[in-house]
C-alpha atoms as a PDB file:
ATOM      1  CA  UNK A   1      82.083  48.937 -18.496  1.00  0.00           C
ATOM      2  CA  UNK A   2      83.212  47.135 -15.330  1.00  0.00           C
ATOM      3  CA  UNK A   3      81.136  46.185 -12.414  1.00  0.00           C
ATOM      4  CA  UNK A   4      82.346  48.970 -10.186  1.00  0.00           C
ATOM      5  CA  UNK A   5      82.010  51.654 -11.957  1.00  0.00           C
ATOM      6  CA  UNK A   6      78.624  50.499 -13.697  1.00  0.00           C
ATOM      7  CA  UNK A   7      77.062  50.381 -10.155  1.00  0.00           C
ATOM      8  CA  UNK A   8      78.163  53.344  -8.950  1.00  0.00           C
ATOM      9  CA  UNK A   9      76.631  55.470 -12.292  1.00  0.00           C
ATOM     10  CA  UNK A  10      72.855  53.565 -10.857  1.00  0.00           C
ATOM     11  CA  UNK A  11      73.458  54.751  -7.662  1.00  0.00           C
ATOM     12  CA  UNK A  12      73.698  58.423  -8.287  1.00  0.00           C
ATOM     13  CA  UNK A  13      71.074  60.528  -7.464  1.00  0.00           C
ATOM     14  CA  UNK A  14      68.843  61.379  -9.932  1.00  0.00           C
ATOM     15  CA  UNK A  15      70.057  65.115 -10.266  1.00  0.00           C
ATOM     16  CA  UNK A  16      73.236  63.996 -10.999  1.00  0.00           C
ATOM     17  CA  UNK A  17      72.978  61.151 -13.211  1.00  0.00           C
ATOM     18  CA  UNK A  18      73.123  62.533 -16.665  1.00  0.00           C
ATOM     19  CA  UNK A  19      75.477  65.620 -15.110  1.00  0.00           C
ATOM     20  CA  UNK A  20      79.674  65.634 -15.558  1.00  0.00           C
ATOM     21  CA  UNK A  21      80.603  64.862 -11.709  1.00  0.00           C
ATOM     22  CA  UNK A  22      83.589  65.029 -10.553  1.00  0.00           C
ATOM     23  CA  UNK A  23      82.709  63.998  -7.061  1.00  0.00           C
ATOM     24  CA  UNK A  24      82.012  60.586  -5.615  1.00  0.00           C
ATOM     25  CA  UNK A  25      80.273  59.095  -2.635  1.00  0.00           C
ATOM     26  CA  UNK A  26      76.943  60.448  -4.279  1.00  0.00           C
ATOM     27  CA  UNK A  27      74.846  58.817  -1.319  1.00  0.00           C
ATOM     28  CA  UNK A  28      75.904  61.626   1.120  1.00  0.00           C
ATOM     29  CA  UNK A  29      73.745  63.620  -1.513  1.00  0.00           C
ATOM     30  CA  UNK A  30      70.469  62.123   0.121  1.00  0.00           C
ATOM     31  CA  UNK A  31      68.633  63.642   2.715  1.00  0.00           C
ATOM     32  CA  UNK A  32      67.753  61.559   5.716  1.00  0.00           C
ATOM     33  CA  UNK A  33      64.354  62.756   6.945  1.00  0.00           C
ATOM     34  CA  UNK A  34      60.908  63.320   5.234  1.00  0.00           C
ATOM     35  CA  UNK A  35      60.003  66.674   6.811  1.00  0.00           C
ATOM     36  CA  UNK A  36      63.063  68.463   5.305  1.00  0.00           C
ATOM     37  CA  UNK A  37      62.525  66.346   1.825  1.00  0.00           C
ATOM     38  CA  UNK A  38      58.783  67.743   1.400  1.00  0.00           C
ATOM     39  CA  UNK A  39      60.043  71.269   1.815  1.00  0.00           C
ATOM     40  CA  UNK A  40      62.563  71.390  -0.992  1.00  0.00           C
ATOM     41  CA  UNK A  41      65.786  70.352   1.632  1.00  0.00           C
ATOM     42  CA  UNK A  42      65.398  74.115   2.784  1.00  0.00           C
ATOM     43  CA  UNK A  43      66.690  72.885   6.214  1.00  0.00           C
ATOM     44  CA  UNK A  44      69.857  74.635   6.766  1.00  0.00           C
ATOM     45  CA  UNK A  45      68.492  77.438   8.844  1.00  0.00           C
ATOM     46  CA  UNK A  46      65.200  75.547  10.436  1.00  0.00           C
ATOM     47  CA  UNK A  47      66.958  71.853  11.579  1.00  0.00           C
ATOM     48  CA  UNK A  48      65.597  71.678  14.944  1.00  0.00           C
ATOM     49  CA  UNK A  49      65.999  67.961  14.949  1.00  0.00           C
ATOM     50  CA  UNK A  50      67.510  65.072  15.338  1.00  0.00           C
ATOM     51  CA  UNK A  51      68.026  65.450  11.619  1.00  0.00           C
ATOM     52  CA  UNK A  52      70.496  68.009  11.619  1.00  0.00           C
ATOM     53  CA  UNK A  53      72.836  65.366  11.660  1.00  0.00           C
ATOM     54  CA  UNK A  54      72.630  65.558   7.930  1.00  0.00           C
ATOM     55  CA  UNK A  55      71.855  69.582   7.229  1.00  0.00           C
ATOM     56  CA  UNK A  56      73.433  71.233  10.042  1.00  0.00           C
ATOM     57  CA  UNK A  57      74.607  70.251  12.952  1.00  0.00           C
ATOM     58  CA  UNK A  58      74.772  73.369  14.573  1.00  0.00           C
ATOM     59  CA  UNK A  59      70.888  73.061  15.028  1.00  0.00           C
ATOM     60  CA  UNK A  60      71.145  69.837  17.682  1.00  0.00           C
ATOM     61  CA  UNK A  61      71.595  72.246  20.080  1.00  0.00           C
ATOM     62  CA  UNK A  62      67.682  73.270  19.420  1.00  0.00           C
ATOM     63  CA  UNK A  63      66.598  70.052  21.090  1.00  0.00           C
ATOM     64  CA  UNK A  64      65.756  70.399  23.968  1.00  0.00           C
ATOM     65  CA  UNK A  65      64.779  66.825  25.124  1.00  0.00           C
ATOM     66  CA  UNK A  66      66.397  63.486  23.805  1.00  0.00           C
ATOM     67  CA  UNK A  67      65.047  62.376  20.446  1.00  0.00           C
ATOM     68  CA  UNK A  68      65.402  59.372  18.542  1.00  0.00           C
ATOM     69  CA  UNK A  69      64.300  59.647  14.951  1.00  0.00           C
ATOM     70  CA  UNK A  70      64.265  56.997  12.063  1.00  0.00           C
ATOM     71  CA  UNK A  71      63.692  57.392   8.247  1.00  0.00           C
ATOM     72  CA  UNK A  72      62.829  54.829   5.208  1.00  0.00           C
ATOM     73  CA  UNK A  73      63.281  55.514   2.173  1.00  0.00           C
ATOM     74  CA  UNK A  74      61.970  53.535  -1.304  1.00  0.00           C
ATOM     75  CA  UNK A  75      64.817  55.337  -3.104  1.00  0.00           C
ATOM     76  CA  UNK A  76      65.497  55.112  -7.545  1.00  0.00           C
ATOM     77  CA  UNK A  77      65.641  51.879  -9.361  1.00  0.00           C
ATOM     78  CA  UNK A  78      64.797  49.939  -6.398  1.00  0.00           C
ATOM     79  CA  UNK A  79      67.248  50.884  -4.424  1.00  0.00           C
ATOM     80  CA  UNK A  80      66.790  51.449  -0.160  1.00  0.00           C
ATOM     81  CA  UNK A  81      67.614  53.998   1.878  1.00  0.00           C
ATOM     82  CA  UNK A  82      67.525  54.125   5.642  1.00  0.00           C
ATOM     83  CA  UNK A  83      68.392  56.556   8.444  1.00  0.00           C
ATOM     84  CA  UNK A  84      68.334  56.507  12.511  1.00  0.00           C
ATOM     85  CA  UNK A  85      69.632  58.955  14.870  1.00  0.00           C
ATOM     86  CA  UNK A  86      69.736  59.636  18.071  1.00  0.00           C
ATOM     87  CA  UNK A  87      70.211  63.301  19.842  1.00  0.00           C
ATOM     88  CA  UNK A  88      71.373  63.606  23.664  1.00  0.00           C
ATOM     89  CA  UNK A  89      70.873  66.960  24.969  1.00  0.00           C
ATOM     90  CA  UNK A  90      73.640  67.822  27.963  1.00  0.00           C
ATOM     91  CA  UNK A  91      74.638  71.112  30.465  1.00  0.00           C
ATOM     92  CA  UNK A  92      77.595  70.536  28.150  1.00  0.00           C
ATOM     93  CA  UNK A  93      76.058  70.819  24.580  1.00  0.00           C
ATOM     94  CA  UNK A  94      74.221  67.918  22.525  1.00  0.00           C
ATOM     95  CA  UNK A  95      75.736  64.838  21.172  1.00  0.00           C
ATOM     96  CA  UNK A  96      74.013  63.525  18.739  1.00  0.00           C
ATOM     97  CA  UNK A  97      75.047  59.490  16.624  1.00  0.00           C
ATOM     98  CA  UNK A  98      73.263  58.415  13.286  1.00  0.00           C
ATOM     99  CA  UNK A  99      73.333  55.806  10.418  1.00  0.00           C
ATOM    100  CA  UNK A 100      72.933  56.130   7.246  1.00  0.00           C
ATOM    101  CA  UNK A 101      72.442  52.924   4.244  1.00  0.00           C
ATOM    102  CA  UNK A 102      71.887  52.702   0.989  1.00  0.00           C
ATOM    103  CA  UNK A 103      71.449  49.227  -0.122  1.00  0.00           C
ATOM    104  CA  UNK A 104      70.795  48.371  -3.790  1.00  0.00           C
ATOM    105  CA  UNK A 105      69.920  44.309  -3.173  1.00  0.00           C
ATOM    106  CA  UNK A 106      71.149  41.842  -5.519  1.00  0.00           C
ATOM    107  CA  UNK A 107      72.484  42.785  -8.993  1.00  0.00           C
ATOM    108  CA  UNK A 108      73.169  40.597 -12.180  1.00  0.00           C
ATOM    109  CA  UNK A 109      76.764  41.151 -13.107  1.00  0.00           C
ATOM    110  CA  UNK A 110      78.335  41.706 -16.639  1.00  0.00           C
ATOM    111  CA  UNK A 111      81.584  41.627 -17.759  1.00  0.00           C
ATOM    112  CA  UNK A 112      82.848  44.131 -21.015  1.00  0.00           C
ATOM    113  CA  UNK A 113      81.396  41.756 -23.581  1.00  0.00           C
ATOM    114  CA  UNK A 114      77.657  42.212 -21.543  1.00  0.00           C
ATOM    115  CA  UNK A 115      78.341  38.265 -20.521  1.00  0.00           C
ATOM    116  CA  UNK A 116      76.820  37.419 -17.027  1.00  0.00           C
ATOM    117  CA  UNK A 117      79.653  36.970 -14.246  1.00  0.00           C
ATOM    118  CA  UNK A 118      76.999  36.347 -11.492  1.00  0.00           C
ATOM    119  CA  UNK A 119      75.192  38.180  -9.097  1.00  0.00           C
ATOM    120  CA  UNK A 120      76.675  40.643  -6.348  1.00  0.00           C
ATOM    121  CA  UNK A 121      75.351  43.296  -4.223  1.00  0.00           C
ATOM    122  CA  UNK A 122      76.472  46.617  -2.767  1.00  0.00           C
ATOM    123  CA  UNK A 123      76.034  49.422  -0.205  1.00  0.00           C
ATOM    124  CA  UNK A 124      76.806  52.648   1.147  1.00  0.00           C
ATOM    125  CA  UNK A 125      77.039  53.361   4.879  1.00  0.00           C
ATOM    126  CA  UNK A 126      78.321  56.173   7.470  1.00  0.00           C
ATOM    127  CA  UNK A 127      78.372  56.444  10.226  1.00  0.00           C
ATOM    128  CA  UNK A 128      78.077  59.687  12.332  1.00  0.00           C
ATOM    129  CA  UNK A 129      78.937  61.383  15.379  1.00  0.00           C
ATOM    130  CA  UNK A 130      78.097  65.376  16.080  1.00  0.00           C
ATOM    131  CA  UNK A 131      78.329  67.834  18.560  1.00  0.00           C
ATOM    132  CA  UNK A 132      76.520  71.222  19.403  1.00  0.00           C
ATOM    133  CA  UNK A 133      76.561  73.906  21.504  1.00  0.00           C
ATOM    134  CA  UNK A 134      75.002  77.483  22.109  1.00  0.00           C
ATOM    135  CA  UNK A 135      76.995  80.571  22.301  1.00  0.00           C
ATOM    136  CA  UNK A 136      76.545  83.080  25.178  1.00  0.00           C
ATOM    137  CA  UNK A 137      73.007  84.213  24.641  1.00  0.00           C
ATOM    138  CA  UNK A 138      71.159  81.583  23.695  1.00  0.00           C
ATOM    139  CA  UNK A 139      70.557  82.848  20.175  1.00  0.00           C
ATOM    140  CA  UNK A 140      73.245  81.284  18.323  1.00  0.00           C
ATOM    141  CA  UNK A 141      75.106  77.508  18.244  1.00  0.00           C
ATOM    142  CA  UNK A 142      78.192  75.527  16.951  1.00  0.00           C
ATOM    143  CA  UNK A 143      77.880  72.216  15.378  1.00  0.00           C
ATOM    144  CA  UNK A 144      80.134  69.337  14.211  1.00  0.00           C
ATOM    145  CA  UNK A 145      79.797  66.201  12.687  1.00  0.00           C
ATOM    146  CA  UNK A 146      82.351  63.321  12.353  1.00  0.00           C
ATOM    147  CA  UNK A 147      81.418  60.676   9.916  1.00  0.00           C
ATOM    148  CA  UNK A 148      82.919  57.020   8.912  1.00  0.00           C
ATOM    149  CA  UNK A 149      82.298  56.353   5.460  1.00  0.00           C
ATOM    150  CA  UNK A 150      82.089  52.701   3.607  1.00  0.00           C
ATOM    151  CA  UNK A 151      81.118  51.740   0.430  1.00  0.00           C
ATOM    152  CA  UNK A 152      80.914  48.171  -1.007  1.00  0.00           C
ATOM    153  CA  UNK A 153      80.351  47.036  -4.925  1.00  0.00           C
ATOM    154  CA  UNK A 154      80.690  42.977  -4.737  1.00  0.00           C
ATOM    155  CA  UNK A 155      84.086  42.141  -3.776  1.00  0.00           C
ATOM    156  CA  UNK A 156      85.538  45.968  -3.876  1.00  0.00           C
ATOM    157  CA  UNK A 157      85.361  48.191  -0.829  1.00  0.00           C
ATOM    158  CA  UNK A 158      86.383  51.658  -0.149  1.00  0.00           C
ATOM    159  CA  UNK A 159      85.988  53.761   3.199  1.00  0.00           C
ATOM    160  CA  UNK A 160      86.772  57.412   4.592  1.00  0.00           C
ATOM    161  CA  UNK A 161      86.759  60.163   7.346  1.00  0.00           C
ATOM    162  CA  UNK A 162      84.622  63.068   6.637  1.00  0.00           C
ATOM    163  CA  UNK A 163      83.460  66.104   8.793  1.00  0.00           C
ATOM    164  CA  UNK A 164      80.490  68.386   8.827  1.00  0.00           C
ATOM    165  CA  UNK A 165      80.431  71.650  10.531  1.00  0.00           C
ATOM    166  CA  UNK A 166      77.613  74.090  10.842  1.00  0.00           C
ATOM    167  CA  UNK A 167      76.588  77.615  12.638  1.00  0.00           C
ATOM    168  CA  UNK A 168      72.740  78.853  12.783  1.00  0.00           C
ATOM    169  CA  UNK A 169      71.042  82.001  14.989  1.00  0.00           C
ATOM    170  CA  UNK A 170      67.658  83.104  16.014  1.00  0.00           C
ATOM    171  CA  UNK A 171      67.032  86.833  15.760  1.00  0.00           C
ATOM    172  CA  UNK A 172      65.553  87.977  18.854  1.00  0.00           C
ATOM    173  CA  UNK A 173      63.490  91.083  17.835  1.00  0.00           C
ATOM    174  CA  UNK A 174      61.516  88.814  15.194  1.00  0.00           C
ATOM    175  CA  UNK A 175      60.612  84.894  14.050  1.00  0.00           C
ATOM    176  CA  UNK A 176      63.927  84.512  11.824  1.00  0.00           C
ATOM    177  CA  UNK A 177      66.413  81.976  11.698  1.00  0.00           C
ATOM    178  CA  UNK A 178      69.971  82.155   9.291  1.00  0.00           C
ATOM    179  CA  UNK A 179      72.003  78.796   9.434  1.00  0.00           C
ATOM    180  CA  UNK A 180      75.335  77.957   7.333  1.00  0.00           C
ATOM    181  CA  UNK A 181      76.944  74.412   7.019  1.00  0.00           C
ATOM    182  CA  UNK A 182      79.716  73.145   5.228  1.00  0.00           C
ATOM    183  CA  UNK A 183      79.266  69.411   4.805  1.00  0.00           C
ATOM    184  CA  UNK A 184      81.414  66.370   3.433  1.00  0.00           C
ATOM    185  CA  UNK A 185      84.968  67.718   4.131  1.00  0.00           C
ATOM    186  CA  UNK A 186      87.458  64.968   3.367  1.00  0.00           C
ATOM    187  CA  UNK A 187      89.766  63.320   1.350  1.00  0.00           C
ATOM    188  CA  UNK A 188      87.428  61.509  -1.151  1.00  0.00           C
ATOM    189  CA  UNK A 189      86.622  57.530  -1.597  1.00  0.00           C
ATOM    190  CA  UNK A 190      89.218  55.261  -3.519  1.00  0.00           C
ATOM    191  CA  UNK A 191      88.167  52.043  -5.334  1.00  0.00           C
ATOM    192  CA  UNK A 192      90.942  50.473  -6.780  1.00  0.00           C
ATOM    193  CA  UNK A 193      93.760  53.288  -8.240  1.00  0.00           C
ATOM    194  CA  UNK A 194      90.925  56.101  -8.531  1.00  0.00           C
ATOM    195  CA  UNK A 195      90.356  57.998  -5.601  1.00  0.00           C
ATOM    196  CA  UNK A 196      87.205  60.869  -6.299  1.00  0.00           C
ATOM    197  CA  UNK A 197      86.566  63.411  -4.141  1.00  0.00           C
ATOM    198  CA  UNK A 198      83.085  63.617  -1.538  1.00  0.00           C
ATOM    199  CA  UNK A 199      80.590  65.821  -2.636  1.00  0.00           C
ATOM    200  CA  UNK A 200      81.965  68.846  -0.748  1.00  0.00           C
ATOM    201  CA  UNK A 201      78.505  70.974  -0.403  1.00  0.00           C
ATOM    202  CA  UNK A 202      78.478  74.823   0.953  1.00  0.00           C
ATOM    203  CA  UNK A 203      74.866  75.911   2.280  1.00  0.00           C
ATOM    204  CA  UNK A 204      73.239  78.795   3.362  1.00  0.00           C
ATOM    205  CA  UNK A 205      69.348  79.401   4.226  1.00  0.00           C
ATOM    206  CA  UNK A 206      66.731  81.330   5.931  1.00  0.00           C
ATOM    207  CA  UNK A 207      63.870  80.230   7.894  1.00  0.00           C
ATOM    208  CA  UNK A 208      60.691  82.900   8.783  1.00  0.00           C
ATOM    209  CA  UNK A 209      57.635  81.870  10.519  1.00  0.00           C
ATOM    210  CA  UNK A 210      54.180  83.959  10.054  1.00  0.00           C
ATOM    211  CA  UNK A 211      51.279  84.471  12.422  1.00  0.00           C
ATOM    212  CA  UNK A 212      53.313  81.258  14.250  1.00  0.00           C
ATOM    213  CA  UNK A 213      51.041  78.766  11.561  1.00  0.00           C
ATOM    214  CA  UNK A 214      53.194  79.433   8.769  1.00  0.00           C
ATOM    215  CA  UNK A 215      57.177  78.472   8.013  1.00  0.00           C
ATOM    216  CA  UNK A 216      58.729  79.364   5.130  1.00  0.00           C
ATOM    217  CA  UNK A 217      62.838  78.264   4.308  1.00  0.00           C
ATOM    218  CA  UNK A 218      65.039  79.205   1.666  1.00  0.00           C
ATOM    219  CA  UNK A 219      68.461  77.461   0.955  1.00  0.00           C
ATOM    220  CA  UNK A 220      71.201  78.295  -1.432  1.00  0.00           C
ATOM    221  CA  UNK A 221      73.538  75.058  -1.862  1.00  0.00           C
ATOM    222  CA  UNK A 222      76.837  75.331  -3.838  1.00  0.00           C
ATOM    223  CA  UNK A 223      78.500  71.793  -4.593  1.00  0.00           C
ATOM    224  CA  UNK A 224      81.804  73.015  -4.844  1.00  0.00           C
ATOM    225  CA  UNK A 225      83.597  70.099  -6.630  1.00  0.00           C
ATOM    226  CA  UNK A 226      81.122  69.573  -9.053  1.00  0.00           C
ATOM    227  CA  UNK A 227      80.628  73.508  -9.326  1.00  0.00           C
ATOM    228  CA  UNK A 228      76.750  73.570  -9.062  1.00  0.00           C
ATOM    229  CA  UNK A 229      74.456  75.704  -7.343  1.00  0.00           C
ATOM    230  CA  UNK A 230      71.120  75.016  -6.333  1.00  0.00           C
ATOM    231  CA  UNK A 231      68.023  76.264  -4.795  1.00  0.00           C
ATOM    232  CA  UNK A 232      65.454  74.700  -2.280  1.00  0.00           C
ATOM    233  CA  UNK A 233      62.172  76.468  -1.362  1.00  0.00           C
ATOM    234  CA  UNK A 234      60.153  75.300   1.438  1.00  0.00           C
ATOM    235  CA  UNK A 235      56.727  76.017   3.271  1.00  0.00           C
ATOM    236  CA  UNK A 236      55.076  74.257   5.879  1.00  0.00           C
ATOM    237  CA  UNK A 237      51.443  75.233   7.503  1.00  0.00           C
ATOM    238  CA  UNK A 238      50.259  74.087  11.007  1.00  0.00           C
ATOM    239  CA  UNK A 239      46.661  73.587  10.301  1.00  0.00           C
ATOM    240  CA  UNK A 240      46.914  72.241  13.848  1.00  0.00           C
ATOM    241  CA  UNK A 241      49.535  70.939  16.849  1.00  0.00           C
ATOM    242  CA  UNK A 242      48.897  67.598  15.598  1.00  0.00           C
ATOM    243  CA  UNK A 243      48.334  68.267  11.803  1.00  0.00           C
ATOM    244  CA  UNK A 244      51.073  69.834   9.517  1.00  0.00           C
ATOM    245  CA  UNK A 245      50.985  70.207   5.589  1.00  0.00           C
ATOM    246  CA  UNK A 246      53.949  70.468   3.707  1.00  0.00           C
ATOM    247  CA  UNK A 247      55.462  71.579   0.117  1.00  0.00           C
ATOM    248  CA  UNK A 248      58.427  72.432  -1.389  1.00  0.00           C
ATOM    249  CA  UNK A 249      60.989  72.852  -4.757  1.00  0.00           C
ATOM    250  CA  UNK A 250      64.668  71.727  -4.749  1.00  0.00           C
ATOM    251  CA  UNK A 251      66.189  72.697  -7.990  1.00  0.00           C
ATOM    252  CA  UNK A 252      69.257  69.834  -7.725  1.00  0.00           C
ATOM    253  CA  UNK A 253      66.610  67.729  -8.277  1.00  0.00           C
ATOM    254  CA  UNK A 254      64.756  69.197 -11.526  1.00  0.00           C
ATOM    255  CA  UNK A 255      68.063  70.183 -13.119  1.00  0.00           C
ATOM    256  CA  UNK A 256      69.824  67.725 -15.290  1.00  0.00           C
ATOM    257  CA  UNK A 257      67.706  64.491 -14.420  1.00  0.00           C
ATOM    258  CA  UNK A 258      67.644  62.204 -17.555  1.00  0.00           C
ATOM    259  CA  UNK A 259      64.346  60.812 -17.782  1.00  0.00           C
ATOM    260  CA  UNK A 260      62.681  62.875 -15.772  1.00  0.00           C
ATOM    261  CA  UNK A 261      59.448  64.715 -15.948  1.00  0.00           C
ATOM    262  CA  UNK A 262      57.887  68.203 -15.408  1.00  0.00           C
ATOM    263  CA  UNK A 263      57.106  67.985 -11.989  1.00  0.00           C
ATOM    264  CA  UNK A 264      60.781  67.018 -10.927  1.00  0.00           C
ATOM    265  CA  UNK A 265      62.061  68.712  -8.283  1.00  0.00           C
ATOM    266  CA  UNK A 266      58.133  68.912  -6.410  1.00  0.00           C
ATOM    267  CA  UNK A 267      57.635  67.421  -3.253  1.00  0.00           C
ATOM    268  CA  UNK A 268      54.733  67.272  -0.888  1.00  0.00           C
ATOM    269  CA  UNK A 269      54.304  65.565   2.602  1.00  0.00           C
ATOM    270  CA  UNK A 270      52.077  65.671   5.678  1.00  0.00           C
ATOM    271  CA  UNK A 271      53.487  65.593   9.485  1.00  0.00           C
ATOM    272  CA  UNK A 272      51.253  64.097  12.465  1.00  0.00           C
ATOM    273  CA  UNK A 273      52.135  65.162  16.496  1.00  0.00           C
ATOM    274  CA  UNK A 274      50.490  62.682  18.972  1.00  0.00           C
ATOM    275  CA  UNK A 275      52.331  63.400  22.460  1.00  0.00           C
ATOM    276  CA  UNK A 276      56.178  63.115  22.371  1.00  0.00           C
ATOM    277  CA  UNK A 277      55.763  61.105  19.152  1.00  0.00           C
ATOM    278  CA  UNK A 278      55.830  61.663  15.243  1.00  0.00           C
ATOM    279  CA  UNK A 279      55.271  60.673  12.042  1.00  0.00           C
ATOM    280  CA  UNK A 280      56.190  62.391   8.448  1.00  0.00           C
ATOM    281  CA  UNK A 281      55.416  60.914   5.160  1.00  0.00           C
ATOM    282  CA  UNK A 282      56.887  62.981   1.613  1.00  0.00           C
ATOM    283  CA  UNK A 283      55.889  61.803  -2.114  1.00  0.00           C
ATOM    284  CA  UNK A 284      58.680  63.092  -4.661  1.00  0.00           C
ATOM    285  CA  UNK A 285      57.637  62.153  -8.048  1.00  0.00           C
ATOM    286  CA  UNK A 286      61.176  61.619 -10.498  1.00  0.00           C
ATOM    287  CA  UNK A 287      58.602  61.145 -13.937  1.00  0.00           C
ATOM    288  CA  UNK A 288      59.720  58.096 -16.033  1.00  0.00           C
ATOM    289  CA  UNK A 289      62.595  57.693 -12.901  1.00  0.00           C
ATOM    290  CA  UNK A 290      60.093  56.176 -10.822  1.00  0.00           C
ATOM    291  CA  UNK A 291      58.682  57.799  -7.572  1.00  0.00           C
ATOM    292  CA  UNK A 292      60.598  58.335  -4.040  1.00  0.00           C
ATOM    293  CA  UNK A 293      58.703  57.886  -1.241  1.00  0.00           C
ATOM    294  CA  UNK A 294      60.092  59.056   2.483  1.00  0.00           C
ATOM    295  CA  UNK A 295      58.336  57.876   5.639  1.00  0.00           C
ATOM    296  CA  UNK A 296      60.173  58.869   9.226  1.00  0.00           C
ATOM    297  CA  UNK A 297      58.897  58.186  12.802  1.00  0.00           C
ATOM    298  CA  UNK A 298      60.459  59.845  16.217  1.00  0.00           C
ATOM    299  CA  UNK A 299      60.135  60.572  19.811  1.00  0.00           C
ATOM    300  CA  UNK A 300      60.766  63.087  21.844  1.00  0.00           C
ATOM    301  CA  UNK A 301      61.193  62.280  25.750  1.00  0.00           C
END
């Protein structure tokens, strides 16, 4: 197997590893921000943040001050993945930029008879630029992403145009949010004469708050090239302002992970309020896989 393509199977996401893809780009798969990660990724109806960047961006216009958010990530097999963003709120909507990296460090290189042929290293960036708006009446916005895409294996590079674009509304008569994004439109990623398609993903969720402690979210995701449909499941409880307590179930991440183990697909994370500022941490155990572990800091001004 060459270098290229060798690299690219480690960086998959766990989910997809052992599953027939026919997508590439796999990075865009991860999700930028530890609050959504604890609660199963259910985020497509309750991104409020600056990390609807990544899950909607129809919910920027939510923010209602500036915000500048950043995420690390001790991803699989070593690998790292990062994440800042920055939302502007405007009388003419909110404009919102982020960066996203995936970084594997250095790797020993082999060529088809498993002889070493060095060491090389390689990464996954975009780069992102969105816009949202509300409709006439407040309870509904419009949201759009524009995103540069780069990848990098050693001396092979390939890069891309993609777009996100996103709706979500607040029923008025109760505590209920719907949101619907279509994410990773483009023409794919070529490395050398193969070009694969991005990871063209379809969501829609829900989002219901009870006695205003209480959130519960529900996503349905559908990747459409790979033609798989998953589920994410989220709850969150404000013990208080400053305290919240977070779980949640993604089934892309249980289903089809080779060497995983029976609590795939589990996460768990706290969040902590102190003024304008944040902090989130999420544990998502991957069983023989290794664990992930998301921490994300922001500020609100």
């Amino acid at each position: 197997m060459n270098k290229p393509l060798l690299l690219a199977l480690c960086l998959l996401p766990a989910s997809a590893s052992s599953a027939s893809l026919n997508s590439g780009a796999a990075f865009l798969k991860i999700g930028t921000g530890a609050r959504p990660a604890a609660m199963g990724e259910a985020y497509t109806a309750l991104a409020d943040d600056v990390n609807a960047l990544y899950y909607n961006p129809g919910g920027l216009a939510k923010l209602g001050k500036k915000e500048l958010g950043a995420t690390h990530t001790e991803w699989l097999a070593g690998t790292k993945f990062d994440f800042i963003g920055y939302a502007h709120p405007t009388k003419f909507g909110t404009f919102g930029a982020g960066f996203t990296r995936l970084a594997t460090g250095v790797q020993e290189g082999r060529d088809v008879g498993r002889q070493a042929t060095g060491n090389f290293d390689a990464s996954d960036t975009a780069y992102t630029i969105g816009y949202s708006r509300r409709l006439s009446g407040q309870s509904a916005s419009l949201g759009a992403n524009i995103k540069f895409l780069q990848s990098r294996i050693g001396s092979y590079s390939a890069s891309s145009v993609a777009m996100d674009f996103g709706v979500q509304h607040q029923m008025t008569s109760r505590p209920m949010s719907f949101g619907f994004s279509v994410l990773n439109v483009g023409q794919g990623m070529r490395y050398l004469s193969q070009r694969d398609p991005l990871p063209l993903t379809m969501s829609v969720g829900t989002a219901y708050r009870l006695g205003g402690m209480l959130q519960l979210a529900l996503d349905v995701r559908q990747e459409v090239h790979d033609k798989r449909t998953s589920v994410g499941f989220g709850t969150e409880y404000s013990i208080m302002p400053a305290l919240s307590l977070r779980a949640g179930y993604a089934s892309g991440m249980a289903q089809g992970t080779s060497g995983g183990g029976p609590l795939n697909g589990l996460g768990g994370g706290v969040g902590l309020k102190m003024g304008n500022c944040r902090a989130d941490y999420t544990f998502t155990p991957f069983g023989t896989l290794g664990n992930v572990q998301r921490i994300s800091l922001g500020a609100r001004w």
